[in-house]
Protein backbone atom coordinates (compact mmCIF):
# COMPACT_ATOMS: atom_id res chain seq x y z
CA UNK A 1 0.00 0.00 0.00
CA UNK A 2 2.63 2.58 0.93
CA UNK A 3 4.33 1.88 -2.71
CA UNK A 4 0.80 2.28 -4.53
CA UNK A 5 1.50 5.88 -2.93
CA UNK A 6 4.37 6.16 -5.22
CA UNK A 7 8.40 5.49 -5.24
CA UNK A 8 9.87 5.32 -1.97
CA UNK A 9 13.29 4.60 0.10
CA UNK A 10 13.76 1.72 1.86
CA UNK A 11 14.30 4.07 5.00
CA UNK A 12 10.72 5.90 4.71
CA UNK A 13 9.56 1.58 4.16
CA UNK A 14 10.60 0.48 7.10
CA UNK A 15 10.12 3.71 9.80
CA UNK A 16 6.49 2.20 9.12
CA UNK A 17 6.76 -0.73 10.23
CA UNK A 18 8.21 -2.80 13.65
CA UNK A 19 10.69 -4.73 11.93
CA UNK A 20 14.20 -4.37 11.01
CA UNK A 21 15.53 -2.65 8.04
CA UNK A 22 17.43 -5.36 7.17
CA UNK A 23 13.79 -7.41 7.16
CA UNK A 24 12.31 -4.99 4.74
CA UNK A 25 14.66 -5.19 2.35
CA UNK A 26 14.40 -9.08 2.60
CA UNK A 27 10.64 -8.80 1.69
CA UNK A 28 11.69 -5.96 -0.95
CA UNK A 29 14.18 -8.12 -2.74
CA UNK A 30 11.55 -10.77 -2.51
CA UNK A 31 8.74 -8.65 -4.17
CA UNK A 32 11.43 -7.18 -6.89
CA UNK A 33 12.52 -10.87 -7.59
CA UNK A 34 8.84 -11.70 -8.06
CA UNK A 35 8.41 -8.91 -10.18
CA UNK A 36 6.06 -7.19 -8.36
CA UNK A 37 8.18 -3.44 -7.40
CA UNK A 38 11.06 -2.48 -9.15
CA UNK A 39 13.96 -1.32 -7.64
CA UNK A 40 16.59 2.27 -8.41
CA UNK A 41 19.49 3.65 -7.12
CA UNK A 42 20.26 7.00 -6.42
CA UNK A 43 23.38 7.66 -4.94
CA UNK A 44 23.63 5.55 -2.08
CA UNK A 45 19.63 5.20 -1.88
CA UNK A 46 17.62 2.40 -2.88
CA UNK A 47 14.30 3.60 -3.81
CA UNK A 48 11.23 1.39 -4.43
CA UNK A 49 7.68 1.68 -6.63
CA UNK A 50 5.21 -1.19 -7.62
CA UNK A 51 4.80 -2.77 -10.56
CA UNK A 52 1.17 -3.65 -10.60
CA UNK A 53 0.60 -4.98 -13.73
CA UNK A 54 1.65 -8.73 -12.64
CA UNK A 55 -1.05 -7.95 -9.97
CA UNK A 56 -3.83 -7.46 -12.17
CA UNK A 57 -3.07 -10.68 -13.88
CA UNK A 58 -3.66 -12.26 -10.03
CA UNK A 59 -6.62 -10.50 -9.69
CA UNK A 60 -8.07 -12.00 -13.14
CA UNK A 61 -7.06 -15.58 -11.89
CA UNK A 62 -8.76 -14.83 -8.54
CA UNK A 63 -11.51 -13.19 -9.28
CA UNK A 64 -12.30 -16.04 -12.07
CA UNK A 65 -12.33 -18.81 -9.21
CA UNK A 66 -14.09 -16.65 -6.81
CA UNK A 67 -16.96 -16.43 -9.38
CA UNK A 68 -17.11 -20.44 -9.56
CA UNK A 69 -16.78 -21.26 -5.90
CA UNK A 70 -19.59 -18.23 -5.15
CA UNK A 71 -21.52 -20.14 -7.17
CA UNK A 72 -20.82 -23.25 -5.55
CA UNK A 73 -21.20 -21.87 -2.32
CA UNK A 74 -24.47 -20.72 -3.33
CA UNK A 75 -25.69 -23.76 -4.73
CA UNK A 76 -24.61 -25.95 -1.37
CA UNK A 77 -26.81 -23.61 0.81
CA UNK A 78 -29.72 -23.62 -1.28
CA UNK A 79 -29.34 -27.62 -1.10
CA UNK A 80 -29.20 -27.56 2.98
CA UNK A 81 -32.20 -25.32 2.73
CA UNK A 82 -34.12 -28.19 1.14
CA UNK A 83 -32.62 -30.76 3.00
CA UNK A 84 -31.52 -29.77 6.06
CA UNK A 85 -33.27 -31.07 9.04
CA UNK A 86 -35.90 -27.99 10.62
CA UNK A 87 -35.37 -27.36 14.82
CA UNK A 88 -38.90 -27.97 16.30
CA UNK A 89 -37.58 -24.57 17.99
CA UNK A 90 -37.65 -22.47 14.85
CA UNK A 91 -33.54 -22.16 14.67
C-alpha cells in the first residue's frame, strides 16, 4: 500500500513498520525478484515503486475462481435449505 502511494526509500519503508531494516529489504528483494516493485538507485539510496501490472493478472485468476466457488457456495446452501433437518424450535 505505501508503494501504490508512489516510489519510496527503503528508510521511509521500514520507519512504518516494527521490523528491522534489514527485514524490509528481505521482503523488498523478494517482491522485486517476483516482479512485483522495481527497484533504483540514487546515490547511495535504494528507492522502491510497484509494478502492478503482474497484480492485475492475479486478480483476473482470482476473481475467475471466486466467481465459480460463489456459485458453488451458493448452490450448497440452497441444497441444505431443502434438505436440512428444521429445529422444532424455529432455529
Amino acid at each position: 500500500d505505501l508503494l501504490a502511494q508512489g516510489e519510496q526509500p527503503v528508510k521511509d519503508l521500514a520507519a512504518s513498520f516494527s521490523v528491522t531494516r534489514p527485514a524490509i529489504s528481505q521482503h523488498l528483494r523478494v517482491l522485486r525478484d517476483a516482479g512485483l516493485v522495481a527497484e533504483r538507485r540514487s546515490g547511495r539510496e535504494r528507492r522502491y515503486s510497484l509494478t502492478a501490472e503482474p497484480l492485475r493478472e492475479v486478480d483476473a485468476w482470482v476473481t475467475r475462481y471466486a466467481r465459480f466457488w460463489q456459485a458453488k457456495l451458493e448452490s450448497l446452501g440452497r441444497y441444505l435449505e431443502r434438505h436440512a433437518p428444521r429445529d422444532p424450535d424455529g432455529g
